[in-house]
C-alpha atoms as a PDB file:
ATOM      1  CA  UNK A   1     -11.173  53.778 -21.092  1.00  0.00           C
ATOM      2  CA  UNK A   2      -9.371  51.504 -19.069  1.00  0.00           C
ATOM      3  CA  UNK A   3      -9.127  51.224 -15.162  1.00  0.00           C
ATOM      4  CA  UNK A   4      -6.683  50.364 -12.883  1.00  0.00           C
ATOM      5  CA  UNK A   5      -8.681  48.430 -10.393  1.00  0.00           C
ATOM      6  CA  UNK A   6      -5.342  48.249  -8.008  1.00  0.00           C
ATOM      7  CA  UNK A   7      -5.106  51.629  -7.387  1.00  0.00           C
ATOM      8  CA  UNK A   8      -6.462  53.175  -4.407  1.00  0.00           C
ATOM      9  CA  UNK A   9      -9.683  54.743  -3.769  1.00  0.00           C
ATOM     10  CA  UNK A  10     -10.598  57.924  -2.454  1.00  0.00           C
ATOM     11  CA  UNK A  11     -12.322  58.367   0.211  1.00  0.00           C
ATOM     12  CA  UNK A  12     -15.777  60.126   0.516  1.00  0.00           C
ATOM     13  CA  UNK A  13     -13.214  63.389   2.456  1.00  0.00           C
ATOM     14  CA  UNK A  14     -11.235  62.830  -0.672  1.00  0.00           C
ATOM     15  CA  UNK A  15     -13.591  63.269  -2.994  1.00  0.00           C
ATOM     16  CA  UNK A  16     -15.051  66.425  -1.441  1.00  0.00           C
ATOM     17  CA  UNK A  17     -11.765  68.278  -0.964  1.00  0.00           C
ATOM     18  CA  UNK A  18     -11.084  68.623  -4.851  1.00  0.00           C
ATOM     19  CA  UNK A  19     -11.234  71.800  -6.309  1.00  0.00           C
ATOM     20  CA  UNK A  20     -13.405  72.822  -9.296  1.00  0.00           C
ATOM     21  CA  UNK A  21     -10.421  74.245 -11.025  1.00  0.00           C
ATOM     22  CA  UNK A  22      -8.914  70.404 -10.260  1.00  0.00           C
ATOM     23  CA  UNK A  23     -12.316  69.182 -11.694  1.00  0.00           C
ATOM     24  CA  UNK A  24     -12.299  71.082 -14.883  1.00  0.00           C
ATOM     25  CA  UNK A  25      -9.028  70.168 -15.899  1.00  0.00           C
ATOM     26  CA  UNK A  26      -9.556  66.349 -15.590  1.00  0.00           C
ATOM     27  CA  UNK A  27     -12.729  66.867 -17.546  1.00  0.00           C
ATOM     28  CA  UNK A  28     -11.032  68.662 -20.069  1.00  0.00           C
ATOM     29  CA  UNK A  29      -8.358  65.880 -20.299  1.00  0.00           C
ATOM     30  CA  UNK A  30     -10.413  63.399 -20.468  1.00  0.00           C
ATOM     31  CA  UNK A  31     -12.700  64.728 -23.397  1.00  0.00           C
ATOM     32  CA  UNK A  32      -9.653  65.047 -25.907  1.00  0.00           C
ATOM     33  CA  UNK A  33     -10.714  64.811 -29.281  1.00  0.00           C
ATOM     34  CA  UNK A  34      -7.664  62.819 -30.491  1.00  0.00           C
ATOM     35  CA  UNK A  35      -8.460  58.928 -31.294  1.00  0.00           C
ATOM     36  CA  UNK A  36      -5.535  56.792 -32.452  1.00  0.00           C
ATOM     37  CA  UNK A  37      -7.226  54.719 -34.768  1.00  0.00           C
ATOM     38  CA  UNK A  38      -5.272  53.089 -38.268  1.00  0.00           C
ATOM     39  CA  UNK A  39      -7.458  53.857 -41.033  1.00  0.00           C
ATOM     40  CA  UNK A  40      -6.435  50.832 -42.986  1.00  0.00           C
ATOM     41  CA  UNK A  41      -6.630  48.718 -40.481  1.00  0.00           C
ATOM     42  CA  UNK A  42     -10.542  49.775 -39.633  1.00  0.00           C
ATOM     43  CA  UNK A  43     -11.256  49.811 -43.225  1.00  0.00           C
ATOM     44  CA  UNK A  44      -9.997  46.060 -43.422  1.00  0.00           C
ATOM     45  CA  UNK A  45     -13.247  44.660 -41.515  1.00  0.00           C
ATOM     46  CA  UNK A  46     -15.455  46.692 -44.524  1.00  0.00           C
ATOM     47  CA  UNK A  47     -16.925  44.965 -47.630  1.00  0.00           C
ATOM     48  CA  UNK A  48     -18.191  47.367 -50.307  1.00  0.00           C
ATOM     49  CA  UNK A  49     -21.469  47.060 -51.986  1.00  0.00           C
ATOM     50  CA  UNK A  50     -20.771  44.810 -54.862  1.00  0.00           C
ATOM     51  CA  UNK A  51     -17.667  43.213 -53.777  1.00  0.00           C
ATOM     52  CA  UNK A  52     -16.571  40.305 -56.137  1.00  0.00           C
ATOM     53  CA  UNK A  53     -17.055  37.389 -52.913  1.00  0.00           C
ATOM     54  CA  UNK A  54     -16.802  34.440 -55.190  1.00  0.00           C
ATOM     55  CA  UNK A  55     -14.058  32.769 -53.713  1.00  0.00           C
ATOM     56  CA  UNK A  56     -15.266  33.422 -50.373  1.00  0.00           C
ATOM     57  CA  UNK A  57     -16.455  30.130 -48.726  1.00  0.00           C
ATOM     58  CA  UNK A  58     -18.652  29.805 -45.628  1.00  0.00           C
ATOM     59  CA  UNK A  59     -19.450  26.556 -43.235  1.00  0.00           C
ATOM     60  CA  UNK A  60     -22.661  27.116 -41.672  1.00  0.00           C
ATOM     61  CA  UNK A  61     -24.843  23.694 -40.418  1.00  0.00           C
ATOM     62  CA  UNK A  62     -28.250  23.770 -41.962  1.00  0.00           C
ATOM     63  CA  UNK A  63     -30.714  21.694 -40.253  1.00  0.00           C
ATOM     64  CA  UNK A  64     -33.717  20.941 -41.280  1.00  0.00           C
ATOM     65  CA  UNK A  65     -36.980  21.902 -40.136  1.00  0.00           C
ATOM     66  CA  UNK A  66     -38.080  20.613 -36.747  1.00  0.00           C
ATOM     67  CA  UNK A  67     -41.306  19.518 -35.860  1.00  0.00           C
ATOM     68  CA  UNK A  68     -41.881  22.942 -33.856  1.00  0.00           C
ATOM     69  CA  UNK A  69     -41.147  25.143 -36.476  1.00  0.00           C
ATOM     70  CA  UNK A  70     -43.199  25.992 -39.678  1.00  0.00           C
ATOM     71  CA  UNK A  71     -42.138  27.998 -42.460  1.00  0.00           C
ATOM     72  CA  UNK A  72     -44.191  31.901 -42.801  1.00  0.00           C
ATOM     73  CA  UNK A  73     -45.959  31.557 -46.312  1.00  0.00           C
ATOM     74  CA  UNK A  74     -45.446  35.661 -46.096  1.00  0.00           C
ATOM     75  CA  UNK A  75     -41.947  35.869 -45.432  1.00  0.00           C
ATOM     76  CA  UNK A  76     -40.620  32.866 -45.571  1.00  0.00           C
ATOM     77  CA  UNK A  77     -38.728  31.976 -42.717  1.00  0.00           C
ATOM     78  CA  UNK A  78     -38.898  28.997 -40.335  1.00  0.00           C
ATOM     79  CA  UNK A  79     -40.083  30.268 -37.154  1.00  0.00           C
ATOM     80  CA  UNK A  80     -41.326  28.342 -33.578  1.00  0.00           C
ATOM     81  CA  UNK A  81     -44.490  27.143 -33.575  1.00  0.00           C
ATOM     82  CA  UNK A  82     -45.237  29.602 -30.855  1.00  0.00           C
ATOM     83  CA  UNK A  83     -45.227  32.361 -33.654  1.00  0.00           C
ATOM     84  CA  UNK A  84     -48.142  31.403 -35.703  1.00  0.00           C
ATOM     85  CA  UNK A  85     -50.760  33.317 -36.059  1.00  0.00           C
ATOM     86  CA  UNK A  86     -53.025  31.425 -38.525  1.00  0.00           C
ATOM     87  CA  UNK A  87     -52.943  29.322 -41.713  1.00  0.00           C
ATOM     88  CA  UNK A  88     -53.837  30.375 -45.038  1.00  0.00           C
ATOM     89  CA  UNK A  89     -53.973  28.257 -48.301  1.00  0.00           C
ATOM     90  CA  UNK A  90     -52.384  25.600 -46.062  1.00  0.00           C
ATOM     91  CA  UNK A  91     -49.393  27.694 -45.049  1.00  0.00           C
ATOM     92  CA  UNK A  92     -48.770  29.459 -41.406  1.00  0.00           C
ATOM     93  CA  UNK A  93     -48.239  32.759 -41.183  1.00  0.00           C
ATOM     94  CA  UNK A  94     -46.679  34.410 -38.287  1.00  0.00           C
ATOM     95  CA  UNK A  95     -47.474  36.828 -36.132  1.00  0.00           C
ATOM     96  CA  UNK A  96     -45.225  39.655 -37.537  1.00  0.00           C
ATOM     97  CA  UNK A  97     -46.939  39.490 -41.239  1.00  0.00           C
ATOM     98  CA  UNK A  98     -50.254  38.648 -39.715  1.00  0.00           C
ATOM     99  CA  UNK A  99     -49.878  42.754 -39.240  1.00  0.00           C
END
């Protein structure tokens, strides 16, 4: 909902001097079910399970592994140093799949 922060403010007197019956019909105004919304344009932002995405390109940076990172030999992704539980079999494993 947007506000109008240029409009005046009520007072504390104000506030106290509306009526219930005033009260009651802002709330009921205000909790209209109604929402304006364009179905195809919300539907736009959706892919569907399946969708044919080979022509779809993305341009992400990869780095590579720091030295403060290790990769989970559980789960298998590169995680802070600070996460490492133990090693097994020469791999970390991280706190989360140490579980």
């Amino acid at each position: 909902m947007a506000t109008d922060y240029d409009a005046p403010r009520k007072n504390e007197e104000e506030l106290d001097s509306d009526s219930i019956e005033e009260l009651k019909t802002r709330r009921n105004e205000k909790s209209s079910p109604a929402v304006d919304e364009d179905e195809t344009e919300a539907a736009e932002g959706f892919e569907l399970p399946g969708a044919d995405l080979s022509h779809e390109e993305l341009a992400v940076r990869v780095l590579p592994k720091q030295a403060d990172e290790f990769a989970c030999g559980s789960c298998f992704l590169v995680k802070h140093r600070s996460q490492l539980d133990h090693e097994e079999n020469g791999m970390g494993i991280c706190k989360e799949c140490a579980y």
